[in-house]
Protein backbone atom coordinates (compact mmCIF):
# COMPACT_ATOMS: atom_id res chain seq x y z
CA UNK A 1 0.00 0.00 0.00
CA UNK A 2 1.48 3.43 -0.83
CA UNK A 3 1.58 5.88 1.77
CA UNK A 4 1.10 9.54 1.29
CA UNK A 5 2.97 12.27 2.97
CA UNK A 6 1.05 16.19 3.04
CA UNK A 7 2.81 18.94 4.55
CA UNK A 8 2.66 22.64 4.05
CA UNK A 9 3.76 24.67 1.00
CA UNK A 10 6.12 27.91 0.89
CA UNK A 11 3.70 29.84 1.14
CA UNK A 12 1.81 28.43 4.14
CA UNK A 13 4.54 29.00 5.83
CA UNK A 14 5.01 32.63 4.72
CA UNK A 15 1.64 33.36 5.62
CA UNK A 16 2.36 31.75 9.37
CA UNK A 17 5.32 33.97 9.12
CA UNK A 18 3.91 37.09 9.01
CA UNK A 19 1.11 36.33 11.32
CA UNK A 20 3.32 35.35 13.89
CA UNK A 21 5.73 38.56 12.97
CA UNK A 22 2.18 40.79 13.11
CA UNK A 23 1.19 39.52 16.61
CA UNK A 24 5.21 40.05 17.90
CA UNK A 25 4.84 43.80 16.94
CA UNK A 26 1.75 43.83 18.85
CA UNK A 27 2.54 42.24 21.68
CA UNK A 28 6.49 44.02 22.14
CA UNK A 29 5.09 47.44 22.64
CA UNK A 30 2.20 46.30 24.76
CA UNK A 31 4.64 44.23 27.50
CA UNK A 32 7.21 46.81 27.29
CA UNK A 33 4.57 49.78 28.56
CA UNK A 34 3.29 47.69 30.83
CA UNK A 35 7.07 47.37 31.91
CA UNK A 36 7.29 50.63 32.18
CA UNK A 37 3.95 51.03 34.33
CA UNK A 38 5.40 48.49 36.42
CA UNK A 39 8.98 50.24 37.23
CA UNK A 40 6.78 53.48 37.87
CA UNK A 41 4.89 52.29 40.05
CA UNK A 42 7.53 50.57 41.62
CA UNK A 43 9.34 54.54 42.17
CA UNK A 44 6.25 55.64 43.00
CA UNK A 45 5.93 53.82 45.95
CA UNK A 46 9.38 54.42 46.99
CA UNK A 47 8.76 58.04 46.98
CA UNK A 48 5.83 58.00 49.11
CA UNK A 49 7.44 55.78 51.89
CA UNK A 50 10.21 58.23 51.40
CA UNK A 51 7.92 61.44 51.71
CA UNK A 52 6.07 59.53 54.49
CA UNK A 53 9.54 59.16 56.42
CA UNK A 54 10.42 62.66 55.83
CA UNK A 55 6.96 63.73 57.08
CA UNK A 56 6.94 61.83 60.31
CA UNK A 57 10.70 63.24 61.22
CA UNK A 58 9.70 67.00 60.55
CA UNK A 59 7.09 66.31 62.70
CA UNK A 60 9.47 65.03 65.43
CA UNK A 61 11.39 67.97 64.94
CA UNK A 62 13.50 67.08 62.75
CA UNK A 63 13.62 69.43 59.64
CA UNK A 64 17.19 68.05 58.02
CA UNK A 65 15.81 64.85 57.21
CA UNK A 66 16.55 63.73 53.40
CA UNK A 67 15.80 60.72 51.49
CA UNK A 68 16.85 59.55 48.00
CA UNK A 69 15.04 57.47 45.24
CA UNK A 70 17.00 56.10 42.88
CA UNK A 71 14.64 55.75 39.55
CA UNK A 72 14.29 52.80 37.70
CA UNK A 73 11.95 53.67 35.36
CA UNK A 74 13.60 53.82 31.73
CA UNK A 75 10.97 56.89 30.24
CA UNK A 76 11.25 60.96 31.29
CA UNK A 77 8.21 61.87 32.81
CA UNK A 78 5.15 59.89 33.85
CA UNK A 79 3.59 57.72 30.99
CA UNK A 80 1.05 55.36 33.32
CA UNK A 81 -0.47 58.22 35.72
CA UNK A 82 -1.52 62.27 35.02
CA UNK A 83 -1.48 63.97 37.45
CA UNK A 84 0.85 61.91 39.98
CA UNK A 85 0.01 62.29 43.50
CA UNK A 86 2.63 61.38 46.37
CA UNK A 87 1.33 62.38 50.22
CA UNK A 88 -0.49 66.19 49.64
CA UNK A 89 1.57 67.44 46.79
CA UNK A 90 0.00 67.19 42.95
CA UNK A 91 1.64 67.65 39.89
CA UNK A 92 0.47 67.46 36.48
CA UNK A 93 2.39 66.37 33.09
CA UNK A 94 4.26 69.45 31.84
CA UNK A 95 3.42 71.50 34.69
CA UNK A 96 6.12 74.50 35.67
CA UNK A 97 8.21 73.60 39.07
CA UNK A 98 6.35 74.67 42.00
CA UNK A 99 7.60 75.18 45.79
CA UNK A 100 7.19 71.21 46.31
CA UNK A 101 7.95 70.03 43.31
CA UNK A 102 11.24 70.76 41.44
CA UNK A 103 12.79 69.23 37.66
CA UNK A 104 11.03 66.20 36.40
CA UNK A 105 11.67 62.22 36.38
CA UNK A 106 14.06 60.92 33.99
CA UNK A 107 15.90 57.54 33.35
CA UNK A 108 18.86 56.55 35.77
CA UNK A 109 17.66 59.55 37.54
CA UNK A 110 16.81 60.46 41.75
CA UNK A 111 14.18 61.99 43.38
CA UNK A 112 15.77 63.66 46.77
CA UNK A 113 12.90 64.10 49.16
CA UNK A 114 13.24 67.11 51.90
CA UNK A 115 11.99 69.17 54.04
CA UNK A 116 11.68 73.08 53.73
CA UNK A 117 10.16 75.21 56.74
CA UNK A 118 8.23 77.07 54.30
CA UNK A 119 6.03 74.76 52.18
CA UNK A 120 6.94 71.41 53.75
CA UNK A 121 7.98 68.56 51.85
CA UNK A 122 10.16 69.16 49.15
CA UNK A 123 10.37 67.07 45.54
CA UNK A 124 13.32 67.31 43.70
CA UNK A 125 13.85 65.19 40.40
CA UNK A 126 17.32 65.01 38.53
CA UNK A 127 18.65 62.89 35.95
CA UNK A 128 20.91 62.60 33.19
CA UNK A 129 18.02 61.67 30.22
CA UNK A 130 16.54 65.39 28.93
CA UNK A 131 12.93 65.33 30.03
CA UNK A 132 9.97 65.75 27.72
CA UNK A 133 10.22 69.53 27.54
CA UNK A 134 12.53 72.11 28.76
CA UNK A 135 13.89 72.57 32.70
CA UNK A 136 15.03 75.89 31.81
CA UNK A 137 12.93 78.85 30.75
CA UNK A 138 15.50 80.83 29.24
CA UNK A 139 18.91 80.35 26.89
CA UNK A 140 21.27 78.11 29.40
CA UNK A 141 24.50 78.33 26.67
CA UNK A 142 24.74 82.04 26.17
CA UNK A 143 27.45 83.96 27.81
CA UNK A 144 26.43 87.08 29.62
CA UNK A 145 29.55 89.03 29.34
CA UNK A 146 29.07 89.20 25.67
CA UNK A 147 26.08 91.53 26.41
CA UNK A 148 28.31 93.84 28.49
CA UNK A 149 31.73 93.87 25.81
CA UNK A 150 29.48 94.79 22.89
CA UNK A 151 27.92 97.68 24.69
CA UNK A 152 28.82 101.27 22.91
CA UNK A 153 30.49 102.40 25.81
CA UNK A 154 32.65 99.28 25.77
CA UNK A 155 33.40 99.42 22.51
CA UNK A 156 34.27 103.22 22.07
CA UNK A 157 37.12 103.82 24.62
CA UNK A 158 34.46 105.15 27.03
CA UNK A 159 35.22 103.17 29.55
CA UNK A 160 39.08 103.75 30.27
CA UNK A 161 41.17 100.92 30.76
CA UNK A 162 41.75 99.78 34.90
CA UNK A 163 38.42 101.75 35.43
CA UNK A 164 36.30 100.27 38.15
CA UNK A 165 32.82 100.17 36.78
CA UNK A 166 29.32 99.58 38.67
CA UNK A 167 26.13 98.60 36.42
CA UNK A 168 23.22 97.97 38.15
CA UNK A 169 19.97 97.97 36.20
CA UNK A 170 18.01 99.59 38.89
CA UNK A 171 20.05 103.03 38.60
CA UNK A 172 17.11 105.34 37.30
CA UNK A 173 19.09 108.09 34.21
CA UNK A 174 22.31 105.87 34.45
CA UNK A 175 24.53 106.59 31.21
CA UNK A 176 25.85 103.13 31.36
CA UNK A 177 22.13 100.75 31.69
CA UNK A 178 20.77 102.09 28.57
CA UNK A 179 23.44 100.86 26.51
CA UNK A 180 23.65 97.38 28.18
CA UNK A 181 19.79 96.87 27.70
CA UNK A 182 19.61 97.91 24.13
CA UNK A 183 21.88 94.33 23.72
CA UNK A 184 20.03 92.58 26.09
CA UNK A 185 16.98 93.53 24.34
CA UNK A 186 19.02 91.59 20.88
CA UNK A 187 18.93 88.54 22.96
CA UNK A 188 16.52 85.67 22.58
CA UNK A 189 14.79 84.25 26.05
CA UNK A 190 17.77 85.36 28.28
CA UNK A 191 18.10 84.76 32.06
CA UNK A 192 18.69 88.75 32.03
CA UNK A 193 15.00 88.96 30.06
CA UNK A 194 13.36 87.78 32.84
CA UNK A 195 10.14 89.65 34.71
CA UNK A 196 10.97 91.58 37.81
CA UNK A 197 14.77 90.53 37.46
CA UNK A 198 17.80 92.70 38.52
CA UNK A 199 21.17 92.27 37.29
CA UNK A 200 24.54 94.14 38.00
CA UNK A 201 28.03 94.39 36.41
CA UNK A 202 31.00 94.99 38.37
CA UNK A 203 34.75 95.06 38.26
CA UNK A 204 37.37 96.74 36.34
CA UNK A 205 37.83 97.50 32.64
CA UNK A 206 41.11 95.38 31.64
CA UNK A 207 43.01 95.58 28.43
CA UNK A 208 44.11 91.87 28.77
CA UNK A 209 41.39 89.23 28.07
CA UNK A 210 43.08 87.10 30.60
CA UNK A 211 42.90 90.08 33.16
CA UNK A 212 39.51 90.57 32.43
CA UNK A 213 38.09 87.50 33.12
CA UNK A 214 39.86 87.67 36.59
CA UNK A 215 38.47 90.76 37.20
CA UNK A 216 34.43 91.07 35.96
CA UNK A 217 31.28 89.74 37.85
CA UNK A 218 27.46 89.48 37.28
CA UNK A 219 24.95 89.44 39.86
CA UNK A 220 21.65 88.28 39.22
CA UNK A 221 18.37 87.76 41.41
CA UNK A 222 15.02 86.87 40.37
CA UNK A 223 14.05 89.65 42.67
CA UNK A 224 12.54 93.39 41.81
CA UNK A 225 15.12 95.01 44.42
CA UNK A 226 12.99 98.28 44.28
CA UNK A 227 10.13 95.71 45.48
CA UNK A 228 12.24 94.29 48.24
CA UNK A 229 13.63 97.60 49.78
CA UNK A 230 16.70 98.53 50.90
CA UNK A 231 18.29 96.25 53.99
CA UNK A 232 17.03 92.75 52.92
CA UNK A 233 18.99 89.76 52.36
CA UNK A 234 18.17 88.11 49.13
CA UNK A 235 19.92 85.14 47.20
CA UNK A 236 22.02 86.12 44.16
CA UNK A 237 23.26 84.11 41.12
CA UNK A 238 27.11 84.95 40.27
CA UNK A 239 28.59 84.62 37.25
CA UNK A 240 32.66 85.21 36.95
CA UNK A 241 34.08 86.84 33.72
CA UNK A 242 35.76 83.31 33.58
CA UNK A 243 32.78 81.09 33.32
CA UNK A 244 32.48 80.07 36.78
CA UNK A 245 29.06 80.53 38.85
CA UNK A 246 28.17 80.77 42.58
CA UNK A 247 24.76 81.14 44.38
CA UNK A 248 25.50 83.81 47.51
CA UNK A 249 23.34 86.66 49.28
CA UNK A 250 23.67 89.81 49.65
CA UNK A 251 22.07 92.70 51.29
CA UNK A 252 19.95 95.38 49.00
CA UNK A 253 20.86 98.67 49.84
CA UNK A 254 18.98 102.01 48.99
CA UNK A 255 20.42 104.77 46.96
CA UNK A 256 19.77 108.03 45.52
CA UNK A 257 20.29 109.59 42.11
CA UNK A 258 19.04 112.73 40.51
CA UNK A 259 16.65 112.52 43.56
CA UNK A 260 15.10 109.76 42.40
CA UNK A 261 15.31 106.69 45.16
CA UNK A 262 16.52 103.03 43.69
CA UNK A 263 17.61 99.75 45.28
CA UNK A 264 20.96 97.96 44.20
CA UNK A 265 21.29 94.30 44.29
CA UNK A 266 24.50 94.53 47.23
CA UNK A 267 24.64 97.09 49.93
CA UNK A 268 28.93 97.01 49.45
CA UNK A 269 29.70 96.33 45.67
CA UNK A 270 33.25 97.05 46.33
CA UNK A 271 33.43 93.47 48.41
CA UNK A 272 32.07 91.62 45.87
CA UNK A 273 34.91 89.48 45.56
CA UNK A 274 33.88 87.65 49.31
CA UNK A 275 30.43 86.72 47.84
CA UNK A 276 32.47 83.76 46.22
CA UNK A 277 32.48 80.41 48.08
CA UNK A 278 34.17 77.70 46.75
CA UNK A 279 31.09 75.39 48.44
CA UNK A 280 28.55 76.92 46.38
CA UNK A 281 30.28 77.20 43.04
CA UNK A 282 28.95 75.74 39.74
CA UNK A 283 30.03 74.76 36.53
CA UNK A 284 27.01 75.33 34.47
CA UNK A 285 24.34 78.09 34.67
CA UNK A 286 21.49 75.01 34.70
CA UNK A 287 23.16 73.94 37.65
CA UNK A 288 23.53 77.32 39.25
CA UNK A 289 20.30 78.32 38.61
CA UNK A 290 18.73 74.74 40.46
CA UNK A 291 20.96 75.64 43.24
CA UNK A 292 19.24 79.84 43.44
CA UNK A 293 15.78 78.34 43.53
CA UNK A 294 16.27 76.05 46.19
CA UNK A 295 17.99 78.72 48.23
CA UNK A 296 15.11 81.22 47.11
CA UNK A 297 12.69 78.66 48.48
CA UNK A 298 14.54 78.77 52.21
CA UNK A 299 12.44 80.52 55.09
CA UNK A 300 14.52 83.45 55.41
CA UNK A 301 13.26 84.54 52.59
CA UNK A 302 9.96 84.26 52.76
CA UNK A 303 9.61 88.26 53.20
CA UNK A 304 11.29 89.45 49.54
CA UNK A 305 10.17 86.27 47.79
CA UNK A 306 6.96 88.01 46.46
CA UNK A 307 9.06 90.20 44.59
CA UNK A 308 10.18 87.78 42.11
CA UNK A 309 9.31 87.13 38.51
CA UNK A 310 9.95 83.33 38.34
């Protein structure tokens, strides 16, 4: 008796194929957010214990407590919950930072849980992965000594060489400001563009580059100094004519000029020099700038912190 031997042709097995490869594609993006949903709510929970611990020592008296999450989720941002909630603080997808909550989750990033006097417990998310839109509302690469060396006076022998020179944008009828604001105004979304800010230049005009760098300072504060009043102590961003930045305070300090009454950033601009501290310097602005909100946030400051644009 012959025997007879069926199996399946070419394209049977094509056709299995691609059903197979059709139902792969399906089901690879489906485990891998549910992955994902899985390792948030995994940091998620870690947070709130965290928060929870921090909570329960503030209210023990202990105010220095500090906790931090190491993230394993893979994804900036939240993909499996909008708005996330952890203890009383709510934050929605793309929301700006607020007094509790500061930078967002990112991949191989923390979440450093704290406690400020002020608003209570603190959320603060770093990371090296960029997030889903910008931490920074302004230009973070620009340079803002470039603003003050194409200024006329800078350019036209105005300003003598070794002159000591004092900028600060509050001065009402200065004959220096104008100049420095018609290149700010050229910029596009600078830190010095800011609502309510006040900036100051200080140092001496150097031939040598090198010498210059050595010898030139910004000082920048979120704050409306004229706001704040003369006498308060308010946190200031520094940047060095070398690159370097520092987050410091100073003390506002009332002036007059052609009667008219202003408030400079520092009572004693000649000393500005000891504003630097080799424990709060920074190598980026980003980094500088995370450093002036958390010290704008701090207690002492709860007086003057109205007067800020940010």
């Amino acid at each position: 008796m012959k025997r007879k031997y069926k199996g399946f042709t070419l394209m049977e097995l094509l056709v299995v194929i691609a059903i197979i490869a059709v139902l792969v594609a399906i089901a690879i993006p489906m485990l891998a957010s549910q992955l994902e949903k899985s390792r948030e709510a995994t940091d998620l929970a870690n947070v709130r214990s965290a928060y929870a611990q921090v909570s329960a020592e503030a209210m023990l008296g202990d105010t220095t407590a500090t906790v931090t999450v190491d993230l394993k989720q893979r994804e900036a941002d939240w993909q499996s919950v909008d708005p996330v909630s952890i203890g009383g603080i709510v934050h929605s997808r793309g929301q700006p930072d607020t007094n509790n909550w500061i930078g967002t989750a990112t991949p191989g990033g923390s979440c450093e849980v704290s406690y400020n006097e002020s608003c209570g417990v603190v959320l603060t998310w770093s990371g090296s992965a960029a997030p889903s839109k910008p931490d920074y509302p302004f230009n973070t690469s620009e340079n803002f000594f470039d603003v003050l060396y194409k200024a006329a006076f800078w350019t036209d022998g105005t300003l003598k060489n070794n002159q000591s020179f004092e900028f600060d944008s509050r001065c009402p009828e200065s004959d220096f400001i104008p100049a420095i604001q018609q290149e700010i105004d050229k910029l596009d979304n600078s830190l010095l563009q800011q609502a309510d800010c006040t900036w100051a230049y200080l140092g001496f005009k150097k031939k040598n580059d090198a010498e210059q760098k050595k010898n030139c300072f910004l000082l920048w504060t979120s704050l409306d100094t004229n706001k704040v009043g003369g006498g308060k102590q308010i946190p200031v961003l520094i940047q060095t004519g070398d690159g370097t930045y520092y987050v410091s305070e100073t003390t506002t300090h009332q002036r007059w000029r052609n009667n008219q009454k202003y408030v400079t950033v520092s009572e004693r601009m000649a000393d500005y020099k000891d504003l630097l501290n080799s424990d709060a310097e920074y190598s980026t602005l980003e980094a500088a700038y995370d450093a002036y909100k958390t010290a704008l946030n701090n207690a002492k400051y709860d007086g003057v912190r109205g007067s800020s644009g940010q």
